[in-house]
Protein backbone atom coordinates (compact mmCIF):
# COMPACT_ATOMS: atom_id res chain seq x y z
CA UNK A 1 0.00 0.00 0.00
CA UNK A 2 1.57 3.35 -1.34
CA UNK A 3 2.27 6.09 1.96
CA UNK A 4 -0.48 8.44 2.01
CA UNK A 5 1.97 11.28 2.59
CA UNK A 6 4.28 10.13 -0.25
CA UNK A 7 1.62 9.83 -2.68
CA UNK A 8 0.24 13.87 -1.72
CA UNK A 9 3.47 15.25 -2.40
CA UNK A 10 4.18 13.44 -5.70
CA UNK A 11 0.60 14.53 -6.65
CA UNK A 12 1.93 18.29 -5.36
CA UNK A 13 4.81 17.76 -7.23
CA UNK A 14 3.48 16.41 -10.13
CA UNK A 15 1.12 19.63 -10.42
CA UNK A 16 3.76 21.74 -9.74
CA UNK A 17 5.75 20.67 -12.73
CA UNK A 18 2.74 20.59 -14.90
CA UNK A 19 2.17 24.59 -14.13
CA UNK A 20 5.56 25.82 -15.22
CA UNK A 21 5.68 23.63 -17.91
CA UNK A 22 2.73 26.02 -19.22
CA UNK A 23 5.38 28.92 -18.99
CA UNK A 24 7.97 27.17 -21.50
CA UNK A 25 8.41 28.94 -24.89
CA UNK A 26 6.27 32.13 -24.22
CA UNK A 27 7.16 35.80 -24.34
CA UNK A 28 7.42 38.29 -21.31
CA UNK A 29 4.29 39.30 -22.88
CA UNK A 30 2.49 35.94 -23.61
CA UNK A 31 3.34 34.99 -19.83
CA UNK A 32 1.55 37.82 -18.15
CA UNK A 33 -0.89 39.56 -20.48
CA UNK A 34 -4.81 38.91 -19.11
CA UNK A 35 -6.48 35.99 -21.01
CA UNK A 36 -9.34 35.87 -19.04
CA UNK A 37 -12.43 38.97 -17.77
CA UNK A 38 -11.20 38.68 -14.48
CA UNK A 39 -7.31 39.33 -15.41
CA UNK A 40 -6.21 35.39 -15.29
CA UNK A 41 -2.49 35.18 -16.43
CA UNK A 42 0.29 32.37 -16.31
CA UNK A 43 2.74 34.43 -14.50
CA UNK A 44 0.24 35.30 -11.94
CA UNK A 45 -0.89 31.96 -11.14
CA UNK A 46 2.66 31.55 -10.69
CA UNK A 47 3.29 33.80 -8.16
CA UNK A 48 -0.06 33.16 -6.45
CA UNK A 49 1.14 29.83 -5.39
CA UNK A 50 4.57 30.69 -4.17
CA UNK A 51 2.65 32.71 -1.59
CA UNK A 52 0.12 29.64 -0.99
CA UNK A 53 3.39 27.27 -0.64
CA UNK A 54 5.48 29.59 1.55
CA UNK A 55 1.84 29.83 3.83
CA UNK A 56 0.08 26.68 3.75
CA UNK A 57 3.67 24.74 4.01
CA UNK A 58 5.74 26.45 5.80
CA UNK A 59 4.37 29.49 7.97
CA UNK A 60 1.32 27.94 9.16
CA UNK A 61 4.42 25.62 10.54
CA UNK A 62 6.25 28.23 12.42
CA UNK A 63 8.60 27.86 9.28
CA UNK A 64 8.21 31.24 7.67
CA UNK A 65 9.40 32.77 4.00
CA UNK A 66 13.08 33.20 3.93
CA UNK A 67 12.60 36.13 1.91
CA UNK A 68 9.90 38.95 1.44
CA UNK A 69 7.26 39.05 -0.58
CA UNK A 70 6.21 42.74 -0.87
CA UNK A 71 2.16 42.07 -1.85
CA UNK A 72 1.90 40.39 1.35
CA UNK A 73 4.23 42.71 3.39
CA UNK A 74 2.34 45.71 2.40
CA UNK A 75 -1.22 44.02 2.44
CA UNK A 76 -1.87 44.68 -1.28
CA UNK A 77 -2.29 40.82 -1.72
CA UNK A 78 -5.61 41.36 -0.81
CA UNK A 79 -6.60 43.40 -3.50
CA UNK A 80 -5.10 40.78 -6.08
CA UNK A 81 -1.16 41.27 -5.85
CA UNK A 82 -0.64 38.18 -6.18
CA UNK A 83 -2.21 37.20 -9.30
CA UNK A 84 -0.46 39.53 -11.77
CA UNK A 85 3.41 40.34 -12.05
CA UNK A 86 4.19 44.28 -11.65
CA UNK A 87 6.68 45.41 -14.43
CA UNK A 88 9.43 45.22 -12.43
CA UNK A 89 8.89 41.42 -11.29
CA UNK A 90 10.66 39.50 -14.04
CA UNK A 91 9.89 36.12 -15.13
CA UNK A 92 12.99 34.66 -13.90
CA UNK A 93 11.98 36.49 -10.29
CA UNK A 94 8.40 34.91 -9.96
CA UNK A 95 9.78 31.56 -11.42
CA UNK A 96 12.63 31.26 -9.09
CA UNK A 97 10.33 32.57 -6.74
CA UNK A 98 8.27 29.56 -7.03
CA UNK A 99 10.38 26.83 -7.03
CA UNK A 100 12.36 28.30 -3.86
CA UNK A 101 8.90 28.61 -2.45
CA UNK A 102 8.49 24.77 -3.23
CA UNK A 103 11.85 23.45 -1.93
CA UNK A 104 10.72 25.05 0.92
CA UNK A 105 7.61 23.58 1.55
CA UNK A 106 9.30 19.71 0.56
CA UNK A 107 11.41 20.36 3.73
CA UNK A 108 8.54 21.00 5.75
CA UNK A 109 6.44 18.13 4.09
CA UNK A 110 9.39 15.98 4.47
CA UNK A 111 9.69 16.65 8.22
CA UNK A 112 7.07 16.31 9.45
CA UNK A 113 3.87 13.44 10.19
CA UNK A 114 0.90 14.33 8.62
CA UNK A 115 -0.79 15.00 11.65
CA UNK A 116 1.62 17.69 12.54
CA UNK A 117 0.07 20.50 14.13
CA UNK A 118 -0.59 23.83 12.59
CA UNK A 119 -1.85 27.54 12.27
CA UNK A 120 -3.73 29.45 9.44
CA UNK A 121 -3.24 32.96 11.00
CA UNK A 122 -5.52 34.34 8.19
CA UNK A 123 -8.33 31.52 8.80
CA UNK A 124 -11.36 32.41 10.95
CA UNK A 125 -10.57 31.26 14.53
CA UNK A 126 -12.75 28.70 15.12
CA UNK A 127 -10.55 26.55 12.28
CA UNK A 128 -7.59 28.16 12.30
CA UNK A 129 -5.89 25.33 13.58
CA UNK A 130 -5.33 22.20 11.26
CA UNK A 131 -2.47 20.08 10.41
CA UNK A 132 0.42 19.29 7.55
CA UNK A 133 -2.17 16.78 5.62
CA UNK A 134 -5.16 19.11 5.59
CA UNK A 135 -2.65 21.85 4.41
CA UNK A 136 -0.92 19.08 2.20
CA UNK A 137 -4.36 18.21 0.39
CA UNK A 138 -5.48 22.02 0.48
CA UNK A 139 -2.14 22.67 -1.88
CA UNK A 140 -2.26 19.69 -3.97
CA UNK A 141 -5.83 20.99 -5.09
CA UNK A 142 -5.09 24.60 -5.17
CA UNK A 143 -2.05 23.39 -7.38
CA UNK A 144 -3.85 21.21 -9.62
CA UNK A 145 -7.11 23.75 -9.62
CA UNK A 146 -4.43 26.42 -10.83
CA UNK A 147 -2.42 23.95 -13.22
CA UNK A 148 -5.40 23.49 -14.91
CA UNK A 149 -6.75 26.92 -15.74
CA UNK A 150 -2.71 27.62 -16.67
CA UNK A 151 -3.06 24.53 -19.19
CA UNK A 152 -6.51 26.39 -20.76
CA UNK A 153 -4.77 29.89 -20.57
CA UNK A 154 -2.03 28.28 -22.81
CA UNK A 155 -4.39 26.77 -25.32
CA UNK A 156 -5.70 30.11 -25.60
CA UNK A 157 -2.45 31.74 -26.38
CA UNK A 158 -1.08 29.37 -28.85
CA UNK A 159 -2.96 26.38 -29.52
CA UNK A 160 -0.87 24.12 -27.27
CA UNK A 161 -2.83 22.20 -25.57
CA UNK A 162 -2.46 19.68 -22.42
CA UNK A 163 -0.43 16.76 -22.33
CA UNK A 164 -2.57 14.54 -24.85
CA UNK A 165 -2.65 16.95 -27.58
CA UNK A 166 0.07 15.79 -29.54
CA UNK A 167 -1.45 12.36 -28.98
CA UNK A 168 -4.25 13.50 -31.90
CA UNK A 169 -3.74 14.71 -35.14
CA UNK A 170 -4.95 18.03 -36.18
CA UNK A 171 -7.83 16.47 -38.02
CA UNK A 172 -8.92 14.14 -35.50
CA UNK A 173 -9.30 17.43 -33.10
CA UNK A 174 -11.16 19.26 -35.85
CA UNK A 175 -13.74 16.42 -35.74
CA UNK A 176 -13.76 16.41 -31.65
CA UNK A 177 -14.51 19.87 -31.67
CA UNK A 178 -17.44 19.74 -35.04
CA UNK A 179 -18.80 17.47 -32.62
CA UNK A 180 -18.60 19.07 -29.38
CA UNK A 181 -20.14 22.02 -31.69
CA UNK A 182 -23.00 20.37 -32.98
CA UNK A 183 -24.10 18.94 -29.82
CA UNK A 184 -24.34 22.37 -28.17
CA UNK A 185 -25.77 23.99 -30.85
CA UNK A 186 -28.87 22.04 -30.28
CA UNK A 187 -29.50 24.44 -27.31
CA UNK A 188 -28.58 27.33 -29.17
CA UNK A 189 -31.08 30.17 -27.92
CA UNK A 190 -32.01 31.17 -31.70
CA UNK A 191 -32.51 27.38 -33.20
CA UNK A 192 -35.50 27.06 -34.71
CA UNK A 193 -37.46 23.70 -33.10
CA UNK A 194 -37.22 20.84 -34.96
């Protein structure tokens, strides 16, 4: 039987990998411009988690950041700071960002029991306390929740899209999507009834 504890972090891990791998190729540009109404951007999501790793995995821990993060210094985080890069926040910042972030939190994963006791300062007091698996399942979603809107963001950039894609030829997806089409077209608002 696989260790439950193990098996969280290579799913964390796994995730994680699958998010950058979104950034590989792309312009400055391509990497932060908003795809989405609400502003949704690769680099952001990026950055979004470093703070979520450095939190969830290591201060909730009594393991803070080794290094500052001004969004969350100077509060701005919770207007959104954390979900775009500023101008002056390069790629190779927020990236390296990240993965520090990360090593981080696989030394706290890696020391410690699941059941390891710990503090969401930001939580609402009555649940503010929780341990390293809730926090370990709570980042292995966010992380996969975040991979995949940074795997639809890239499909919307370029074309490329998850790991499968190149599994299909171009025609085969044509015919997918014709499909896909037609089936949802049956609801469209201005079809006349058959």
């Amino acid at each position: 039987m696989p260790d439950l504890k193990e098996e969280l972090h290579q799913k964390l891990q796994a995730s994680r990998a699958a998010l950058l791998s979104k950034l590989d190729g792309l312009s400055e540009y391509d990497r932060r411009r908003p795809m989405s109404p609400t502003g949704t951007n690769l680099l952001g999501l990026v950055k979004h988690l470093a703070g979520l790793e450095y939190g969830y995995l290591g201060e909730a821990f009594g393991r803070p950041a080794p290094e500052a993060m001004p969004w969350i210094e100077d509060g701005s985080i919770w207007q959104g700071a954390d979900m775009w890069a500023r101008p002056e926040e390069s790629s190779e910042y927020i990236i390296g960002l990240y993965q520090r972030a990360c090593a981080h939190a696989d030394r706290v994963i890696t020391g410690l029991a699941l059941d390891a006791p710990g503090s969401v300062a930001h939580w609402p007091a009555e649940r503010r306390e929780t341990t390293l698996g809730v926090l370990l399942i709570r980042m292995a979603a966010e992380t996969a929740q975040h991979a995949g809107h940074a795997d639809i963001i890239r499909e919307l950039i370029d074309g490329k899209g998850g790991p499968d894609y190149d599994a299909i030829d171009e025609s085969a997806w044509q015919a997918h999507l014709a499909q896909v089409q037609a089936a949802a077209d049956t609801f469209a608002p201005n079809r006349p009834p058959a």
